[in-house]
N, C-alpha and C. Protein backbone atom coordinates (compact mmCIF):
# COMPACT_ATOMS: atom_id res chain seq x y z
N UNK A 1 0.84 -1.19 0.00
CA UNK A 1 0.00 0.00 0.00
C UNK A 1 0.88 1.24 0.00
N UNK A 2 0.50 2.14 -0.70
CA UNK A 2 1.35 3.46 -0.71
C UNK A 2 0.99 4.53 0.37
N UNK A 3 1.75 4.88 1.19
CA UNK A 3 1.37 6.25 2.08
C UNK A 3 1.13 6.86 1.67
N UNK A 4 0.39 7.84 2.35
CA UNK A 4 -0.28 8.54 2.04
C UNK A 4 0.03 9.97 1.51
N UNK A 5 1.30 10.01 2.07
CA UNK A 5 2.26 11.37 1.78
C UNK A 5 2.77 11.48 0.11
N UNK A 6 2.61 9.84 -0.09
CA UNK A 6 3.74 9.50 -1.23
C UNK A 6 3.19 10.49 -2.72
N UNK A 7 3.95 11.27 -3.20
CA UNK A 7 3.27 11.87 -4.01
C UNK A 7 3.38 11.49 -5.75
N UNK A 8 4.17 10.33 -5.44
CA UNK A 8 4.62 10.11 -7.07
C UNK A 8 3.51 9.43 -7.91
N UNK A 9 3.56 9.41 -9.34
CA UNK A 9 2.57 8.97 -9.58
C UNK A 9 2.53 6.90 -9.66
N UNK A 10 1.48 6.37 -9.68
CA UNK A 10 1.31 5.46 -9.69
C UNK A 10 1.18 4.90 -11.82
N UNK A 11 2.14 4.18 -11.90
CA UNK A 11 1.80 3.36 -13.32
C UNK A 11 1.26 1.93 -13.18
N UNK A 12 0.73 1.12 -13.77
CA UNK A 12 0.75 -0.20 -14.65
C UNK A 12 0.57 -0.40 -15.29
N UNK A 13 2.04 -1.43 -15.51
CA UNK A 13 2.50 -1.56 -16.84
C UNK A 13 1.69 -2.58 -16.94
N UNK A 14 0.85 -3.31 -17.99
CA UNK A 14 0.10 -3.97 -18.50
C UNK A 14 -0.01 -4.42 -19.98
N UNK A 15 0.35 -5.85 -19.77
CA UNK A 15 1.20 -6.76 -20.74
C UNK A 15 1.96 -7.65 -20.84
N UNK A 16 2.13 -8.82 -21.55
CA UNK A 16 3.68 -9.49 -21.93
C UNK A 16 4.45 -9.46 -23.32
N UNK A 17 5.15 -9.79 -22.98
CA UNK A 17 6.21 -9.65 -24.53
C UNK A 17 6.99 -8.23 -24.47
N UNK A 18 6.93 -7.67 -23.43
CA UNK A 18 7.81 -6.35 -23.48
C UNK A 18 9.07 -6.84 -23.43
N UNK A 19 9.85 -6.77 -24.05
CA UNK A 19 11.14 -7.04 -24.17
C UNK A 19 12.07 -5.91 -23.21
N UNK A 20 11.05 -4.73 -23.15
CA UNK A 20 12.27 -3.87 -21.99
C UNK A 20 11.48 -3.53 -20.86
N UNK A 21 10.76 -4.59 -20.25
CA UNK A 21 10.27 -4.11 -19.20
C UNK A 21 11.14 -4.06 -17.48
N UNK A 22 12.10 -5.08 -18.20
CA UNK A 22 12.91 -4.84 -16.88
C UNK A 22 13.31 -3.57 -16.63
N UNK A 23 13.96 -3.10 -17.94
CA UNK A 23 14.26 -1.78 -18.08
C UNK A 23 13.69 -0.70 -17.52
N UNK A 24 12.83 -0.78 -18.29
CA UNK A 24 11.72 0.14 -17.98
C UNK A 24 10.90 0.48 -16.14
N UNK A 25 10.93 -0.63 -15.88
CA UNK A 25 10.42 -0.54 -14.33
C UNK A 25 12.07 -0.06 -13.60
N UNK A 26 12.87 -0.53 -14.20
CA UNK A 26 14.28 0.40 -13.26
C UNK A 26 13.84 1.54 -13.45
N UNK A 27 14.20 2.11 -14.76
CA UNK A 27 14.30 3.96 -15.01
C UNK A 27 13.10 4.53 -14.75
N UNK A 28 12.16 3.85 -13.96
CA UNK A 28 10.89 4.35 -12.98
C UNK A 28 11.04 4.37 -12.04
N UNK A 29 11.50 3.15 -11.30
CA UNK A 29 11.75 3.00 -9.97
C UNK A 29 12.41 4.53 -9.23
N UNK A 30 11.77 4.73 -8.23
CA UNK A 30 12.08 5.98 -7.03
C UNK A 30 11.72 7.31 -7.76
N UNK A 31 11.33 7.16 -9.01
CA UNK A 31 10.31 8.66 -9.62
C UNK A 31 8.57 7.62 -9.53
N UNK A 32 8.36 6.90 -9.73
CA UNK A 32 6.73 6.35 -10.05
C UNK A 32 6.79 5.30 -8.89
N UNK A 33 5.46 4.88 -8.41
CA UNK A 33 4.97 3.69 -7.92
C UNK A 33 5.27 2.57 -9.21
N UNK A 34 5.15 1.49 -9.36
CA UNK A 34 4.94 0.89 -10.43
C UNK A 34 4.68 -0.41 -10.22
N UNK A 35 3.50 -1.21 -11.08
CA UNK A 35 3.28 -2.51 -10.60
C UNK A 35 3.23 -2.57 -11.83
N UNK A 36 3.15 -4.25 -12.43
CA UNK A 36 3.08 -4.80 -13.89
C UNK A 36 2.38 -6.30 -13.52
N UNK A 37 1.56 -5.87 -14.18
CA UNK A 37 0.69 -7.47 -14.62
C UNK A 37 0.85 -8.01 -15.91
N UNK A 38 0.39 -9.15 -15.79
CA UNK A 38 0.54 -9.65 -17.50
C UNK A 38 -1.14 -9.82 -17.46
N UNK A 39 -0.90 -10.03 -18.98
CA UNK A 39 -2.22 -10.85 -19.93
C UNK A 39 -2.81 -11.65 -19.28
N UNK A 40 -2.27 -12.78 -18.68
CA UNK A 40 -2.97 -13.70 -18.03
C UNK A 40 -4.32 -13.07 -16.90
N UNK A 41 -3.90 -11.98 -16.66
CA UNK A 41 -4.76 -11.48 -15.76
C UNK A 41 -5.55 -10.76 -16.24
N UNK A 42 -6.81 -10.28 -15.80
CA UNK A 42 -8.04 -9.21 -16.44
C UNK A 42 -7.68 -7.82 -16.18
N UNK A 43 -7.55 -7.30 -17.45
CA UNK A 43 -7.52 -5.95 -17.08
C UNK A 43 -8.50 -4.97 -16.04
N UNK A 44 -9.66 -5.72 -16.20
CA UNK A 44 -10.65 -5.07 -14.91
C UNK A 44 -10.09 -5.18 -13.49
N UNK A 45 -9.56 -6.74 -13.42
CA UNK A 45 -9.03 -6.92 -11.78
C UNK A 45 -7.72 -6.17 -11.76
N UNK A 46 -7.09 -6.22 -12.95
CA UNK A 46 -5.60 -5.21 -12.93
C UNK A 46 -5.44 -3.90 -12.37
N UNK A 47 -6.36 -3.23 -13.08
CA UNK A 47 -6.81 -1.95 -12.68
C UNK A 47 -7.52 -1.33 -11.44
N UNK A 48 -8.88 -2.66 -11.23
CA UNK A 48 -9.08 -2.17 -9.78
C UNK A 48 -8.15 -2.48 -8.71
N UNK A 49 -7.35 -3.78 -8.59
CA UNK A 49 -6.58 -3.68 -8.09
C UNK A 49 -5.47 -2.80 -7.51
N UNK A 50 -4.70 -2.39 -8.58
CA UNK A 50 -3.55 -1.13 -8.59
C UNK A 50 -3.90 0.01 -8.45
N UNK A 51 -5.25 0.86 -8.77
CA UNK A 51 -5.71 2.01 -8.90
C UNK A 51 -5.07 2.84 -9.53
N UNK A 52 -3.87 2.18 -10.63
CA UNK A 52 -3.12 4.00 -11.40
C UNK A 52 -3.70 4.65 -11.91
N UNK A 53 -3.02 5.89 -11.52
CA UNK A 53 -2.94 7.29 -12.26
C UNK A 53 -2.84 7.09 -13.76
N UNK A 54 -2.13 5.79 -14.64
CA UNK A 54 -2.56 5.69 -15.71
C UNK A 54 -1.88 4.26 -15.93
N UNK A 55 -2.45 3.67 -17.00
CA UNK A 55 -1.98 2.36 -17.50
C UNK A 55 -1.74 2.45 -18.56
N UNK A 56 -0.84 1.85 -18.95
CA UNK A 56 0.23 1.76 -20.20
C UNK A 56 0.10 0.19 -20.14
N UNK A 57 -0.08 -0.02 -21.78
CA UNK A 57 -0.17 -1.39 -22.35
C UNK A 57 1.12 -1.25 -23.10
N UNK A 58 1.52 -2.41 -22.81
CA UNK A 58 3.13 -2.57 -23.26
C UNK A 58 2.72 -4.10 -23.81
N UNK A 59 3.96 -4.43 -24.44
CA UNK A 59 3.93 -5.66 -25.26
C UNK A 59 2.94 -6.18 -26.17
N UNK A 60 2.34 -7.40 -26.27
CA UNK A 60 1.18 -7.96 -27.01
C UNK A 60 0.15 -6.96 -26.52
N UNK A 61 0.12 -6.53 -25.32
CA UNK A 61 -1.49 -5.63 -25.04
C UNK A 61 -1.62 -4.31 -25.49
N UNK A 62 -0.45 -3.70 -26.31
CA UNK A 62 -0.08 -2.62 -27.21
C UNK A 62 -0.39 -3.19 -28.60
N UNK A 63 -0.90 -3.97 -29.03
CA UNK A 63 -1.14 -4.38 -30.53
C UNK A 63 -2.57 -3.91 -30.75
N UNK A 64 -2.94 -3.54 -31.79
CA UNK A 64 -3.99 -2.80 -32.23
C UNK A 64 -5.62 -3.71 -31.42
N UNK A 65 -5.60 -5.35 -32.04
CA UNK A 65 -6.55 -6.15 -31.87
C UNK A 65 -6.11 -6.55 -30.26
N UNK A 66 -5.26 -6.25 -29.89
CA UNK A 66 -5.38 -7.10 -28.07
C UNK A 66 -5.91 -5.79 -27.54
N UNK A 67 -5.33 -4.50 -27.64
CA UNK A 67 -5.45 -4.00 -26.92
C UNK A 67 -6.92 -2.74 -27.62
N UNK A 68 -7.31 -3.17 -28.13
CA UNK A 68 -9.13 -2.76 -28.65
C UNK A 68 -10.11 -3.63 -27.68
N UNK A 69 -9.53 -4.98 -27.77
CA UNK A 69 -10.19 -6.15 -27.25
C UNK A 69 -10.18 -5.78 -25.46
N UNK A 70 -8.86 -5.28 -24.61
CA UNK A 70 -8.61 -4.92 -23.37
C UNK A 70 -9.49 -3.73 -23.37
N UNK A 71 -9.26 -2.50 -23.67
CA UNK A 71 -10.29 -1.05 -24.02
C UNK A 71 -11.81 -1.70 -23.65
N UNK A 72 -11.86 -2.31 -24.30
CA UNK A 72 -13.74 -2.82 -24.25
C UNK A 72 -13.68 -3.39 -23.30
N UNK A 73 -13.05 -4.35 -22.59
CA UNK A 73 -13.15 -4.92 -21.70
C UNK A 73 -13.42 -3.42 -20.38
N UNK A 74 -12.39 -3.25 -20.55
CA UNK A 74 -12.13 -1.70 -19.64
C UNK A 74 -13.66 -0.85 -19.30
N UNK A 75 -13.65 -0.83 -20.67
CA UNK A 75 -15.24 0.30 -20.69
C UNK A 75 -16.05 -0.55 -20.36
N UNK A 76 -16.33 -1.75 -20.50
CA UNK A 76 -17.76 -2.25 -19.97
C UNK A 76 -17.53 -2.04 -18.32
N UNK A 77 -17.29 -1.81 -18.04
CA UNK A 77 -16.94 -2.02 -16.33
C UNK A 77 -17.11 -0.33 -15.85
N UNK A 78 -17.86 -0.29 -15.18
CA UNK A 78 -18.54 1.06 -14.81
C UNK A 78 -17.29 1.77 -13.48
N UNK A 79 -16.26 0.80 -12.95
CA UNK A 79 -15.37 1.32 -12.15
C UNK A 79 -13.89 1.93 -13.17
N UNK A 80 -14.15 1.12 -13.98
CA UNK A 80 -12.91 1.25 -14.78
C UNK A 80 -13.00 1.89 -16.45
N UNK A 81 -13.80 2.39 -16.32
CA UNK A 81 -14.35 3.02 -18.01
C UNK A 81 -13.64 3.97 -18.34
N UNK A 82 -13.70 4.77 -16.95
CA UNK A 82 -12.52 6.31 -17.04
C UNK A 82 -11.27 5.96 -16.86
N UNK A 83 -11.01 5.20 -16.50
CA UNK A 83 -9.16 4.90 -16.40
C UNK A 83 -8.24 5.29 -17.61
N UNK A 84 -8.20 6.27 -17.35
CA UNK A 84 -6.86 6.71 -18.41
C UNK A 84 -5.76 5.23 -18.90
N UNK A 85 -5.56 5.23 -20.09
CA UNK A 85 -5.26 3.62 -20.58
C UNK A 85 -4.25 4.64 -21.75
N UNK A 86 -2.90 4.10 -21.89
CA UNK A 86 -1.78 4.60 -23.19
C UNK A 86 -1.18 3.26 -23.52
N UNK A 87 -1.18 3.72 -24.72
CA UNK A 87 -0.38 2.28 -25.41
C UNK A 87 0.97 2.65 -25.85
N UNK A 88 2.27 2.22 -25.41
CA UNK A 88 3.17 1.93 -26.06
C UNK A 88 3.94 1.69 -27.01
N UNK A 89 3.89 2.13 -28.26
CA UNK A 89 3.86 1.28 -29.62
C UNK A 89 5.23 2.38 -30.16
N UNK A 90 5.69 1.63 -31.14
CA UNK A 90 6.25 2.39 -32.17
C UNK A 90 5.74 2.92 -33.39
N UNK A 91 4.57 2.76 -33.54
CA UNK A 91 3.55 3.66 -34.60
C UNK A 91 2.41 4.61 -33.59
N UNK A 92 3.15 5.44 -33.79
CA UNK A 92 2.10 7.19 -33.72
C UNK A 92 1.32 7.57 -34.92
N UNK A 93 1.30 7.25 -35.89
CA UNK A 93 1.14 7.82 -37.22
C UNK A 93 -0.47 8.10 -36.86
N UNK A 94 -0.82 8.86 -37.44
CA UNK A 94 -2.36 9.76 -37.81
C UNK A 94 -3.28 8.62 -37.85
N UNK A 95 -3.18 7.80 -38.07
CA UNK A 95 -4.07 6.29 -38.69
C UNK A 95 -4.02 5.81 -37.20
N UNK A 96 -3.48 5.36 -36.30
CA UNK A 96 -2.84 4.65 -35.33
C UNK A 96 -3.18 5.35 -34.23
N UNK A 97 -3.70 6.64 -33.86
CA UNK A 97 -3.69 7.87 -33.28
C UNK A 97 -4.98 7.50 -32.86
N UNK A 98 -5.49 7.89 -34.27
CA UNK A 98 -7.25 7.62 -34.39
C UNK A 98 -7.74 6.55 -33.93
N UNK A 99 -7.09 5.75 -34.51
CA UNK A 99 -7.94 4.18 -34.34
C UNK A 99 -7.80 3.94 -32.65
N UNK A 100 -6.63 3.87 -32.01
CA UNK A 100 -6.70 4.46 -30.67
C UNK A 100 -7.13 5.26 -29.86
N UNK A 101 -8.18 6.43 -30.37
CA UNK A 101 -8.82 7.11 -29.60
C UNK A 101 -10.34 6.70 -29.71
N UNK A 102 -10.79 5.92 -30.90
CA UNK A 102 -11.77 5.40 -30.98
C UNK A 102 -12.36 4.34 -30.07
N UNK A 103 -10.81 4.04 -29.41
CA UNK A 103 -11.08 2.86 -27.97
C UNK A 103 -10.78 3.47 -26.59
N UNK A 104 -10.73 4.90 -26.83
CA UNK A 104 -10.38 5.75 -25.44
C UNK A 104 -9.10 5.59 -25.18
N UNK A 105 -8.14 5.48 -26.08
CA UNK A 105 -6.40 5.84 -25.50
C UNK A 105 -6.30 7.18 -25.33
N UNK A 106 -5.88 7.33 -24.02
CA UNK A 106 -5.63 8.79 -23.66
C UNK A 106 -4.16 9.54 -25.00
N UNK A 107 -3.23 8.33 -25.02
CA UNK A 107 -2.19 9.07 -25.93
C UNK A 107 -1.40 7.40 -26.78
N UNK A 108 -0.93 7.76 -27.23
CA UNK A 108 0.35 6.45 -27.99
C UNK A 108 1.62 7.30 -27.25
N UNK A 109 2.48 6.35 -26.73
CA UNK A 109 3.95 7.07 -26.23
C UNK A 109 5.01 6.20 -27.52
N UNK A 110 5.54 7.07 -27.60
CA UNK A 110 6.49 6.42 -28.62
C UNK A 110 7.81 5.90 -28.08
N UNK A 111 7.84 4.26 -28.37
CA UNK A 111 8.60 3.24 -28.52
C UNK A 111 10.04 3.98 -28.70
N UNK A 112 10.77 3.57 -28.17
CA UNK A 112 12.25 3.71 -28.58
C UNK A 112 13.49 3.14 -28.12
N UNK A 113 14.71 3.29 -28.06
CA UNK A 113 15.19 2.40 -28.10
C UNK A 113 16.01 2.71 -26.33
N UNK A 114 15.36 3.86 -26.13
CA UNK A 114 15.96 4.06 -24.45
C UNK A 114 14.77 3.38 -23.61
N UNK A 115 15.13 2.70 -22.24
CA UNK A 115 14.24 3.07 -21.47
C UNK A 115 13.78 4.06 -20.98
N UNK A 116 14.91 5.03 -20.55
CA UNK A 116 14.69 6.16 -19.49
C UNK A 116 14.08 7.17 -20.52
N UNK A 117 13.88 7.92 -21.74
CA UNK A 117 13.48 8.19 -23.14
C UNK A 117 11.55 7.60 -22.57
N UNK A 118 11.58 6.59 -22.70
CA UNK A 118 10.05 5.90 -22.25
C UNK A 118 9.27 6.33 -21.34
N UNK A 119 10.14 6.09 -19.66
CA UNK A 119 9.98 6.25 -18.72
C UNK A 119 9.86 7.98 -18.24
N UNK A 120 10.50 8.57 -19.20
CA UNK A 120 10.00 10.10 -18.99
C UNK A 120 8.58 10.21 -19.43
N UNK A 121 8.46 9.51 -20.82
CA UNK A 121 7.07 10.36 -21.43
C UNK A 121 6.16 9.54 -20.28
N UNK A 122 5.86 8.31 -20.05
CA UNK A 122 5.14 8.08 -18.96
C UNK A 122 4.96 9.06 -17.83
N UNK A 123 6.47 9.26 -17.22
CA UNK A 123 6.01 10.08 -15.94
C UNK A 123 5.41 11.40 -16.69
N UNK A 124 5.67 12.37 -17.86
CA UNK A 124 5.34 13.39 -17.94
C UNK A 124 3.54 13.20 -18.46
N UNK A 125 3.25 12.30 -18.57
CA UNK A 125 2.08 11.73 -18.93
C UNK A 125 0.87 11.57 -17.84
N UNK A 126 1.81 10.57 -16.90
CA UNK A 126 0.87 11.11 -15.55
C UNK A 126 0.90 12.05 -14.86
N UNK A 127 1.87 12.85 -14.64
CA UNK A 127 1.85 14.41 -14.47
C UNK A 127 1.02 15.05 -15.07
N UNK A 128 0.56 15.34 -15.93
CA UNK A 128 -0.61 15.84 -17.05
C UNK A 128 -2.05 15.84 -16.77
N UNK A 129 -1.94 14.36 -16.54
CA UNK A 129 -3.21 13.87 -16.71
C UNK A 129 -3.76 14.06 -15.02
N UNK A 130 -2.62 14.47 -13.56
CA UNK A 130 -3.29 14.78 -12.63
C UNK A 130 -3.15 16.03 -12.68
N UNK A 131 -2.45 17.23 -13.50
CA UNK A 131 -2.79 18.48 -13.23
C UNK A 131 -3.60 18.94 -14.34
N UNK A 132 -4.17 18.47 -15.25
CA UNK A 132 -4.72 18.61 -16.43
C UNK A 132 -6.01 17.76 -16.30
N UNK A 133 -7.05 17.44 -15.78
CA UNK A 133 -7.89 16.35 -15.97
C UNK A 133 -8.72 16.85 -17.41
N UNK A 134 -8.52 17.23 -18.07
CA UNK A 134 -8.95 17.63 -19.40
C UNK A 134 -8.21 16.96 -20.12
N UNK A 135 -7.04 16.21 -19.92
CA UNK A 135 -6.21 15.80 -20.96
C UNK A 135 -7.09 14.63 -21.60
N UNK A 136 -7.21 13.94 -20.23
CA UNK A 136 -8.16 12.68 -20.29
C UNK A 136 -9.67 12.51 -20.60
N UNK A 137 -10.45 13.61 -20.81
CA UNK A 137 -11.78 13.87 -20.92
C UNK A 137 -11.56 14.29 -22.40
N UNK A 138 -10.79 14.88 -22.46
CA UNK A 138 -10.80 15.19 -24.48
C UNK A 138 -9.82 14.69 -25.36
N UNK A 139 -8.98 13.98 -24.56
CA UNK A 139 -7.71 12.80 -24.97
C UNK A 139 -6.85 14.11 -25.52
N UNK A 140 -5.54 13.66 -25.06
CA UNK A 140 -4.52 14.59 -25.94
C UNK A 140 -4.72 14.46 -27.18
N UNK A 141 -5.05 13.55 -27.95
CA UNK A 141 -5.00 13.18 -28.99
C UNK A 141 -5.89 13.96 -29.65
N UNK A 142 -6.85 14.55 -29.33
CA UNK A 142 -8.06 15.35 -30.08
C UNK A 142 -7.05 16.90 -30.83
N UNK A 143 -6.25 17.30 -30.04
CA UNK A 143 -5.49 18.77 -30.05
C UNK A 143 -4.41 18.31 -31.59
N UNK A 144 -3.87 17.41 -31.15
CA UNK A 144 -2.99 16.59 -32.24
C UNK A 144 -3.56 16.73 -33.51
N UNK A 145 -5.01 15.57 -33.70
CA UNK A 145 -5.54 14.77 -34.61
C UNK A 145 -5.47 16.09 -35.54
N UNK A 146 -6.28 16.98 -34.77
CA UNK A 146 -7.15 18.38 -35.59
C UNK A 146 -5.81 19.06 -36.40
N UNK A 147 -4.67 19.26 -35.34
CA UNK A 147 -3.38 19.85 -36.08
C UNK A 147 -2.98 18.74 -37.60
N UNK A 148 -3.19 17.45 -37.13
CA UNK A 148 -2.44 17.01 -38.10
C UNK A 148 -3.65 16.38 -39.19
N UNK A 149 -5.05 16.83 -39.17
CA UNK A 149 -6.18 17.05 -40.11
C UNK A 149 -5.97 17.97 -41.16
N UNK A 150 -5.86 19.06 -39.87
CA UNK A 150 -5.40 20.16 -41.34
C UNK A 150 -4.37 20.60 -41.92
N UNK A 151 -3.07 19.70 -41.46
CA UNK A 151 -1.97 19.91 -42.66
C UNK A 151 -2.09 18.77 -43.34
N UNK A 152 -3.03 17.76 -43.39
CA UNK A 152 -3.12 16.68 -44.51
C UNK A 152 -3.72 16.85 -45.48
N UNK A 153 -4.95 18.11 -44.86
CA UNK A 153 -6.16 18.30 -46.10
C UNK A 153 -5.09 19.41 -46.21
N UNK A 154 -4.71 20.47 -46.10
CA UNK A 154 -3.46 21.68 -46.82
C UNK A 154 -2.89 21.15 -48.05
N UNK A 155 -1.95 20.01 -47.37
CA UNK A 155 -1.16 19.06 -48.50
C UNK A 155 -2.36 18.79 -50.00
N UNK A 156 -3.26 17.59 -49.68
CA UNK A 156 -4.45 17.50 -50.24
C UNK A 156 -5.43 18.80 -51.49
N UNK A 157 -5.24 19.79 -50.56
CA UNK A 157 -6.26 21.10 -51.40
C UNK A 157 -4.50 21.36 -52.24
């Protein structure tokens, strides 16, 4: 259980097949809380369980069809519908953005080849999303999409 004083934010990581999750939970460790479940487990019990500030799908639960399939799971559940949920991936692209906000991803963090590179945009992510609760009610992604709408139709006209 976390004290009560503790002010950092809480992650879970949620997923298998992360190849840098060891990583990744170091270059968190003593800036974030951090717990990690796998697949095997329900994202509903994951979540109520841990209570984070946000969940990040890493590995197989970052793939378009697992983690659409987790999202729904998520939203049917009246405790866990609002849970801010980011996926991990190395595709951000405009296509990938969308199709992810259509399942309530608060953001895509982009994949790379640092942990600590990762582990920032996370923490600066849940930082956001507790001094910003708008981030999560209109998804970052809405501010983005619209910017990168109208330099596609620009290009386009």
């Amino acid at each position: 259980m976390t004290p009560p004083d503790d002010d950092r934010p809480t992650l879970l990581l949620f997923g298998d097949g992360e190849p840098m999750l060891e990583a990744l939970v170091a270059a968190l460790s003593g800036r974030a809380i951090v717990m990690v479940e796998d697949e095997a487990d329900s994202a509903v019990a994951a979540v109520l369980a841990n209570v984070p500030d946000v969940t990040v799908f890493v590995g197989r639960a970052a793939q378009p069809e697992q983690a659409a399939a987790l999202l729904r799971e998520l939203g049917a559940h009246a405790l866990t519908a609002s849970s801010p949920v980011a996926l991990l991936s190395s595709d951000d692209s405009l296509a990938a953005r969308l199709r992810a906000a259509e399942h309530g991803v608060v953001t895509i963090l982009q994949r790379s080849a640092s942990a600590d590179a990762m582990a920032r945009q996370m923490l600066e992510l849940a930082t956001r999303l507790y001094d910003d609760p708008g981030v999560h009610e209109a998804g970052e992604l809405a501010e983005a999409s619209v910017d990168d709408l109208v330099q596609i139709l620009g290009r386009e006209l």
